[in-house]
N, C-alpha and C. Protein backbone atom coordinates (compact mmCIF):
# COMPACT_ATOMS: atom_id res chain seq x y z
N UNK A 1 1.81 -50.00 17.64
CA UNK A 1 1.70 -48.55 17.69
C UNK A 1 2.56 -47.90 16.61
N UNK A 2 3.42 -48.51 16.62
CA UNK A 2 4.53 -47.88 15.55
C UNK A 2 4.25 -47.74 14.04
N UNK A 3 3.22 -49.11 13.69
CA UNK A 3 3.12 -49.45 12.67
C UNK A 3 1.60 -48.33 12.31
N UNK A 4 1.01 -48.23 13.14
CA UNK A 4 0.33 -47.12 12.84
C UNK A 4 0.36 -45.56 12.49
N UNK A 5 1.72 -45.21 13.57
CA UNK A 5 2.27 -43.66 13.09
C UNK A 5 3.04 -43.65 12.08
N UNK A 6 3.67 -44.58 11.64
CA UNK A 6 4.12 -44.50 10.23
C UNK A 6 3.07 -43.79 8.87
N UNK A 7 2.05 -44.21 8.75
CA UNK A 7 1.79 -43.30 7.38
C UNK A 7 1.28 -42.19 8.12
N UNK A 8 0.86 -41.85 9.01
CA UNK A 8 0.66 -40.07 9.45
C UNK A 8 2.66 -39.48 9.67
N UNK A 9 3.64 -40.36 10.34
CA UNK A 9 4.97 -39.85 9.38
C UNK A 9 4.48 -38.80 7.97
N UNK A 10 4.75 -40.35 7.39
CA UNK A 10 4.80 -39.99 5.97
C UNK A 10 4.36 -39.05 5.29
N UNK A 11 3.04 -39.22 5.47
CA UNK A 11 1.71 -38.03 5.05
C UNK A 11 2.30 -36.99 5.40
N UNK A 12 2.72 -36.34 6.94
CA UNK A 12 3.64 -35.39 7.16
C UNK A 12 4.60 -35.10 6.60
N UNK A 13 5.89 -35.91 6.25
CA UNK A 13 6.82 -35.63 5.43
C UNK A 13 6.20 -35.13 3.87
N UNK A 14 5.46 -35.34 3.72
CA UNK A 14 4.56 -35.41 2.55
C UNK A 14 4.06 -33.37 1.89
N UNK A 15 3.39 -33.28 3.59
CA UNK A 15 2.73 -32.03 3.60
C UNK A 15 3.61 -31.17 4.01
N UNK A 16 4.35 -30.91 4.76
CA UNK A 16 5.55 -30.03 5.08
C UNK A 16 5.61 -28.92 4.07
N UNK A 17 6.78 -29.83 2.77
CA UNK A 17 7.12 -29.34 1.46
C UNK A 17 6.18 -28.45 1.36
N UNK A 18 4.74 -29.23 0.87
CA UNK A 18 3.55 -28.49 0.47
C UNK A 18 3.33 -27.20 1.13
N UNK A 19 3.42 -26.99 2.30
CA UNK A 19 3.45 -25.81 3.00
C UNK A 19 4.26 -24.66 2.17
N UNK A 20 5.42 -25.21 2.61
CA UNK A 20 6.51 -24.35 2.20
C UNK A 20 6.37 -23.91 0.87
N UNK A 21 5.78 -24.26 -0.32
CA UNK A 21 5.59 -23.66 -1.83
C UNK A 21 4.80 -22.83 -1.96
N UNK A 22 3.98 -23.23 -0.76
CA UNK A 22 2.26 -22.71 -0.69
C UNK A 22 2.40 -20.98 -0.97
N UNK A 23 3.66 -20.29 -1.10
CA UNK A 23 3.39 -19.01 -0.91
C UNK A 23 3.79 -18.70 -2.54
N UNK A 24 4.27 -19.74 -3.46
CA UNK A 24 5.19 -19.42 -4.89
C UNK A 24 3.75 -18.90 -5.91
N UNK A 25 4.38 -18.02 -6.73
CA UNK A 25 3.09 -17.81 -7.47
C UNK A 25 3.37 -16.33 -8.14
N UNK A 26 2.19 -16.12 -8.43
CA UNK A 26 2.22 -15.02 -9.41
C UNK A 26 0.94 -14.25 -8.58
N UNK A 27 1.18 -12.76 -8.59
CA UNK A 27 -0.27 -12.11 -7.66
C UNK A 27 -0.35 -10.93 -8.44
N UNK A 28 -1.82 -10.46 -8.74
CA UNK A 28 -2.01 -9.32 -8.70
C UNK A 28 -2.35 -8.10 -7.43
N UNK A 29 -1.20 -7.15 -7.57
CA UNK A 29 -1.50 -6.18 -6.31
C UNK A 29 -2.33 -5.26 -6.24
N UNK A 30 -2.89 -4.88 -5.10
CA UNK A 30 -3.26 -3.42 -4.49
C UNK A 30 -2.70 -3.10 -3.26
N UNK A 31 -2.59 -2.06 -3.31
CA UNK A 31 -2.30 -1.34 -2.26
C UNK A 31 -2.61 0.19 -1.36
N UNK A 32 -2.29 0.38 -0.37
CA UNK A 32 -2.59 1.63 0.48
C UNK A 32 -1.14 2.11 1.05
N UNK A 33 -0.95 3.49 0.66
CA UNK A 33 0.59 3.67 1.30
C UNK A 33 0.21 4.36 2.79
N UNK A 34 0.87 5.23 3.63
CA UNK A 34 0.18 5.60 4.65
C UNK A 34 -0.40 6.59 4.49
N UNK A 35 -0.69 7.57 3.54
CA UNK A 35 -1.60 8.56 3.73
C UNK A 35 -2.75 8.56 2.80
N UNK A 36 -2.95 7.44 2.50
CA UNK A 36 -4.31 6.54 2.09
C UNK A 36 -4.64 6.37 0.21
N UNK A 37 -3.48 6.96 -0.28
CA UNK A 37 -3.17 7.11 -1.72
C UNK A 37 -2.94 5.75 -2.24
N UNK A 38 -3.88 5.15 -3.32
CA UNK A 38 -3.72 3.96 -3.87
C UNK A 38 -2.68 3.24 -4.96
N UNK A 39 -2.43 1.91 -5.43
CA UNK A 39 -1.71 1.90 -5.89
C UNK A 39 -1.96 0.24 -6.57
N UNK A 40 -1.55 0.02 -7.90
CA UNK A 40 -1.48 -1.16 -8.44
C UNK A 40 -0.02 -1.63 -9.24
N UNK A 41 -0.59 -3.23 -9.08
CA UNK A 41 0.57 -3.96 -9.98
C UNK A 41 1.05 -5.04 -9.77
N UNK A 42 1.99 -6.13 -9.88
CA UNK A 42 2.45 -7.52 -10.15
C UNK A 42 3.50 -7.69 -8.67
N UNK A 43 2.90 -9.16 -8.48
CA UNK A 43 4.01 -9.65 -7.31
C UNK A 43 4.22 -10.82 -7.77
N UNK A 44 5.79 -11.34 -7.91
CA UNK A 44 6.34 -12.27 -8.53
C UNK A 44 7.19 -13.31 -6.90
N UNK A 45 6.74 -14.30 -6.53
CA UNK A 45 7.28 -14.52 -5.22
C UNK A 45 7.86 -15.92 -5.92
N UNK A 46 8.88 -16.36 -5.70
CA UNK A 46 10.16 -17.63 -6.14
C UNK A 46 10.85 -18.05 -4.86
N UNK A 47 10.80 -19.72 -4.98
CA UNK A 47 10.95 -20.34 -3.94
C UNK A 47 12.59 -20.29 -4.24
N UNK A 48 13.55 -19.94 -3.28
CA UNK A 48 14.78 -19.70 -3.59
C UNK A 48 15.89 -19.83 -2.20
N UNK A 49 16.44 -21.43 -2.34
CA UNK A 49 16.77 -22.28 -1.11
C UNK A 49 15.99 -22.20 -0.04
N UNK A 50 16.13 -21.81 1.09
CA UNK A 50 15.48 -21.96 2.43
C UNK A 50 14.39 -20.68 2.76
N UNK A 51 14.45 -19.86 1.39
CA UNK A 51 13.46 -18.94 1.60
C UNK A 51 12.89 -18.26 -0.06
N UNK A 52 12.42 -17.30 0.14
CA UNK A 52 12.40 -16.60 -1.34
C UNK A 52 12.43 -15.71 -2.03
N UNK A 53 12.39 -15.83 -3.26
CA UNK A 53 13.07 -13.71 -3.83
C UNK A 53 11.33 -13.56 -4.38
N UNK A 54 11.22 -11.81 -3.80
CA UNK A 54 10.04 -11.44 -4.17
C UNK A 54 9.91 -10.42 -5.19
N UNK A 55 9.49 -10.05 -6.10
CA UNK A 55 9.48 -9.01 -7.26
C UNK A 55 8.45 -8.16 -7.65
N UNK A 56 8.54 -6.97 -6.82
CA UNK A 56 7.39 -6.16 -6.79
C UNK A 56 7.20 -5.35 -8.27
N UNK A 57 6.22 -5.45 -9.11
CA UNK A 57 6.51 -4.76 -10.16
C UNK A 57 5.05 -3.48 -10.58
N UNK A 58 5.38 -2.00 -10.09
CA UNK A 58 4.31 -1.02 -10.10
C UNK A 58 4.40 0.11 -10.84
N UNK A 59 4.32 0.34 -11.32
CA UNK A 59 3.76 1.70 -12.84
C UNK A 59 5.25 1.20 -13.61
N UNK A 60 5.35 0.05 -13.87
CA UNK A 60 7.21 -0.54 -14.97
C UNK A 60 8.13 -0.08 -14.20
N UNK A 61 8.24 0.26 -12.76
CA UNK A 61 9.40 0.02 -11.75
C UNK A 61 9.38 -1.36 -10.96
N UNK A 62 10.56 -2.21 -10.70
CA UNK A 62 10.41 -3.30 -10.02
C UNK A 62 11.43 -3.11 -8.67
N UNK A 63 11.11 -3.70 -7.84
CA UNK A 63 11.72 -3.94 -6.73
C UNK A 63 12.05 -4.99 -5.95
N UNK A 64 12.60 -5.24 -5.54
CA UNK A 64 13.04 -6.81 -4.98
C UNK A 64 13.00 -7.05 -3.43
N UNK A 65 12.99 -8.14 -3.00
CA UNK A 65 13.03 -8.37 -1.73
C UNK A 65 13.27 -9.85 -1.01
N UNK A 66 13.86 -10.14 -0.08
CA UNK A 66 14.14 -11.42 0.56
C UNK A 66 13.09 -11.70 1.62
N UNK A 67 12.71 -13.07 1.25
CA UNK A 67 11.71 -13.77 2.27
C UNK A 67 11.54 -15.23 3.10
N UNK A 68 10.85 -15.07 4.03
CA UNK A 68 11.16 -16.32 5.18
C UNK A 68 9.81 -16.82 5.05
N UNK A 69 9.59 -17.61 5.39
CA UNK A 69 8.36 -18.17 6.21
C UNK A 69 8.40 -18.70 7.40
N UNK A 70 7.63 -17.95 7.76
CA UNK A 70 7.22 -18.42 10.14
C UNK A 70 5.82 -18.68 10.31
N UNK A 71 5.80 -19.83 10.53
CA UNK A 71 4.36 -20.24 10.59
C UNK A 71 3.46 -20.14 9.43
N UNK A 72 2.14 -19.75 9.36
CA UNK A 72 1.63 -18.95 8.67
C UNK A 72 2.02 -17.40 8.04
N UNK A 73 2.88 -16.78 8.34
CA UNK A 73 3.35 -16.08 7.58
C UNK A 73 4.39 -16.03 6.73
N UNK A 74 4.22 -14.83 6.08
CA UNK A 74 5.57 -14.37 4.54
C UNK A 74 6.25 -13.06 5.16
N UNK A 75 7.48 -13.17 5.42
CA UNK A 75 8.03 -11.91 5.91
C UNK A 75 9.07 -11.89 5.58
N UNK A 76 8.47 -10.24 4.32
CA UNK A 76 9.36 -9.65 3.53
C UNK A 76 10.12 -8.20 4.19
N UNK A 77 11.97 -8.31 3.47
CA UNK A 77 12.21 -7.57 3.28
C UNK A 77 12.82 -7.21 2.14
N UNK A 78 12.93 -5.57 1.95
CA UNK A 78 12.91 -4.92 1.03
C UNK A 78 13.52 -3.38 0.77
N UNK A 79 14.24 -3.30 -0.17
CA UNK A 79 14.20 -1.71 -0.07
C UNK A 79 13.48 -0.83 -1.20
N UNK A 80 13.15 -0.20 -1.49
CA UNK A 80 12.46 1.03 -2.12
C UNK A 80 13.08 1.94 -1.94
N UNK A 81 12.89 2.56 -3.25
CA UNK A 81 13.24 4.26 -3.40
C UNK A 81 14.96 4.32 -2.25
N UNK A 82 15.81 3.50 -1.65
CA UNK A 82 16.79 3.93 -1.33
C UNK A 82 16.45 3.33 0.43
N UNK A 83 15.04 2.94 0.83
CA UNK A 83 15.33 2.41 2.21
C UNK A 83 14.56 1.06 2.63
N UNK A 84 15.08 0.66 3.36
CA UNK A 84 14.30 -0.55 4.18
C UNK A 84 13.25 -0.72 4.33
N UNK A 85 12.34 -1.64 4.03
CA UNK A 85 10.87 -1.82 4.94
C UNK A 85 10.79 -3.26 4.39
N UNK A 86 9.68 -3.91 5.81
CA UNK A 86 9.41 -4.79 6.17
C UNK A 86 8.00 -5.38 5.61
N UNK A 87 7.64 -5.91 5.33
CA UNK A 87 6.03 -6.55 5.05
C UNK A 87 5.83 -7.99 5.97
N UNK A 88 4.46 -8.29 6.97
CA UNK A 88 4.05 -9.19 6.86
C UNK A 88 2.70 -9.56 6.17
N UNK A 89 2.96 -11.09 5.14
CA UNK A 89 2.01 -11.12 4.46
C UNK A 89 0.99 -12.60 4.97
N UNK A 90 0.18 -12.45 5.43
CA UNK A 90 -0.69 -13.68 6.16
C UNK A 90 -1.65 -14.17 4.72
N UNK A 91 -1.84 -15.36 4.65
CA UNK A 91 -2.39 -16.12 3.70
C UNK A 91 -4.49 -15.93 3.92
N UNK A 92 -5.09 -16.02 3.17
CA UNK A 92 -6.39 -16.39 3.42
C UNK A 92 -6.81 -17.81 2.97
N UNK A 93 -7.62 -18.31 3.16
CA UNK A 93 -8.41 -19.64 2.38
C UNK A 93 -8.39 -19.64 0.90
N UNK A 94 -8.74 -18.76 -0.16
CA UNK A 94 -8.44 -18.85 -1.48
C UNK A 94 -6.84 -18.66 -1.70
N UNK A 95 -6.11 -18.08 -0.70
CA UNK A 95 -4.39 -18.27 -0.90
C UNK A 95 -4.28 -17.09 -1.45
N UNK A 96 -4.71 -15.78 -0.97
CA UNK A 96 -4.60 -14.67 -1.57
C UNK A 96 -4.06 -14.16 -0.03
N UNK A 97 -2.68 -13.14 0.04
CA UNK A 97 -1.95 -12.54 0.99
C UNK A 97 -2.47 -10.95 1.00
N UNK A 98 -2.01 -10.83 3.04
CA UNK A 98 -2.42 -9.09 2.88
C UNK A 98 -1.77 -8.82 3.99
N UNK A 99 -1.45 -8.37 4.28
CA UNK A 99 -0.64 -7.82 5.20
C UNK A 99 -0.18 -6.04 5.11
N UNK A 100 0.10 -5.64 6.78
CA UNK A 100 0.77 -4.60 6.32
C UNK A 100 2.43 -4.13 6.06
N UNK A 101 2.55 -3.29 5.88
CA UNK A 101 4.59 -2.79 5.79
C UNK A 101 4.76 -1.56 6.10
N UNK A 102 5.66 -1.45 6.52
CA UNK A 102 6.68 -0.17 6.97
C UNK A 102 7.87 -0.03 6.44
N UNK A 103 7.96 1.11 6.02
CA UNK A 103 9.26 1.56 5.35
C UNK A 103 10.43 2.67 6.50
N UNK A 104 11.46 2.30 6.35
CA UNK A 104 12.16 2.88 7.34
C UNK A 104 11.51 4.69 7.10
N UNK A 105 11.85 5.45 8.16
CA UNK A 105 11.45 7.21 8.40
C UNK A 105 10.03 7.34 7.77
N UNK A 106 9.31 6.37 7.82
CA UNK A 106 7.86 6.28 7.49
C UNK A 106 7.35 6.64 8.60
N UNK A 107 5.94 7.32 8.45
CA UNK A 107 5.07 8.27 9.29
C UNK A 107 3.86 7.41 10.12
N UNK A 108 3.86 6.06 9.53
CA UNK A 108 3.09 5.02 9.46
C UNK A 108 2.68 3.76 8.56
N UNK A 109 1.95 2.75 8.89
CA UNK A 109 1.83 1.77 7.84
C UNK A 109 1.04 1.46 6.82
N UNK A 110 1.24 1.05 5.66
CA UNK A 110 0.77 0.52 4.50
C UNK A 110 0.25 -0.70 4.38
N UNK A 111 -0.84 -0.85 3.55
CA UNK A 111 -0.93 -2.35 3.42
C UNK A 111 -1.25 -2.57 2.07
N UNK A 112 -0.97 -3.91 1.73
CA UNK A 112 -0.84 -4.91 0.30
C UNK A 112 -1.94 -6.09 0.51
N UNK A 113 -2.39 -5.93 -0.76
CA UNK A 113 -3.51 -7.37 -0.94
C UNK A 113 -3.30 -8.23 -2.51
N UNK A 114 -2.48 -8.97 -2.19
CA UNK A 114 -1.59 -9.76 -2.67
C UNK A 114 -2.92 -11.45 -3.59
N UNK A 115 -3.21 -11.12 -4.59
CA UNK A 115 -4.79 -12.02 -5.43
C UNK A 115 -3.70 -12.59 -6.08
N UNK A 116 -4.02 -14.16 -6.14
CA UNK A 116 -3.23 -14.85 -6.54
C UNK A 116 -3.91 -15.09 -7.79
N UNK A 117 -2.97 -15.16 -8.48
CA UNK A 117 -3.26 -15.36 -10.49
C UNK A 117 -3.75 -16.37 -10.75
């Protein structure tokens, strides 16, 4: 028996990692803020120790943010313009992210569709 769960081990030790990179990359954005006004530009996401730095970049302003992975998701935070907000970003089958975010004294939520380069 033993000698059989050994390469599904392995294979596992194998795929794990793979998970965990699965979110590194380069994206082109869109977006919706909450009162339905559109918006474009660059997401720069870097695998960076046990989680990663994200780099929002929209009309040549950039912004930064710290990220985890839980399960299937990317959950960013971030500040803008001076406050907090949160993003979760869920993966699709081509590996393109969307999720929505909230910004602290926000009226409601936004969402990002995160096309991988």
């Amino acid at each position: 028996m033993l000698k059989k769960l050994l390469p599904l081990v392995a294979a596992a030790a194998l795929f794990v990692p793979a998970l965990a990179q699965a979110f590194e990359g380069s994206y082109a954005l869109t977006g919706m803020d909450p009162d339905k006004s559109t918006y474009a530009g660059t997401v720069e996401v870097l695998k960076s120790g046990a989680g990663y730095q994200v780099k929002w970049t929209i009309d040549g302003s950039a912004n930064f943010g710290a990220a985890m992975v839980e399960g299937e998701a990317l959950w960013v935070g971030y500040v803008d313009d001076g406050k907090s907000g949160i993003t979760k970003m869920t993966k699709d089958a081509a590996g393109n992210l969307k999720g929505p975010w909230y910004r602290r004294g926000g009226t409601g939520l936004g969402e990002e569709t995160w096309t991988k380069k």
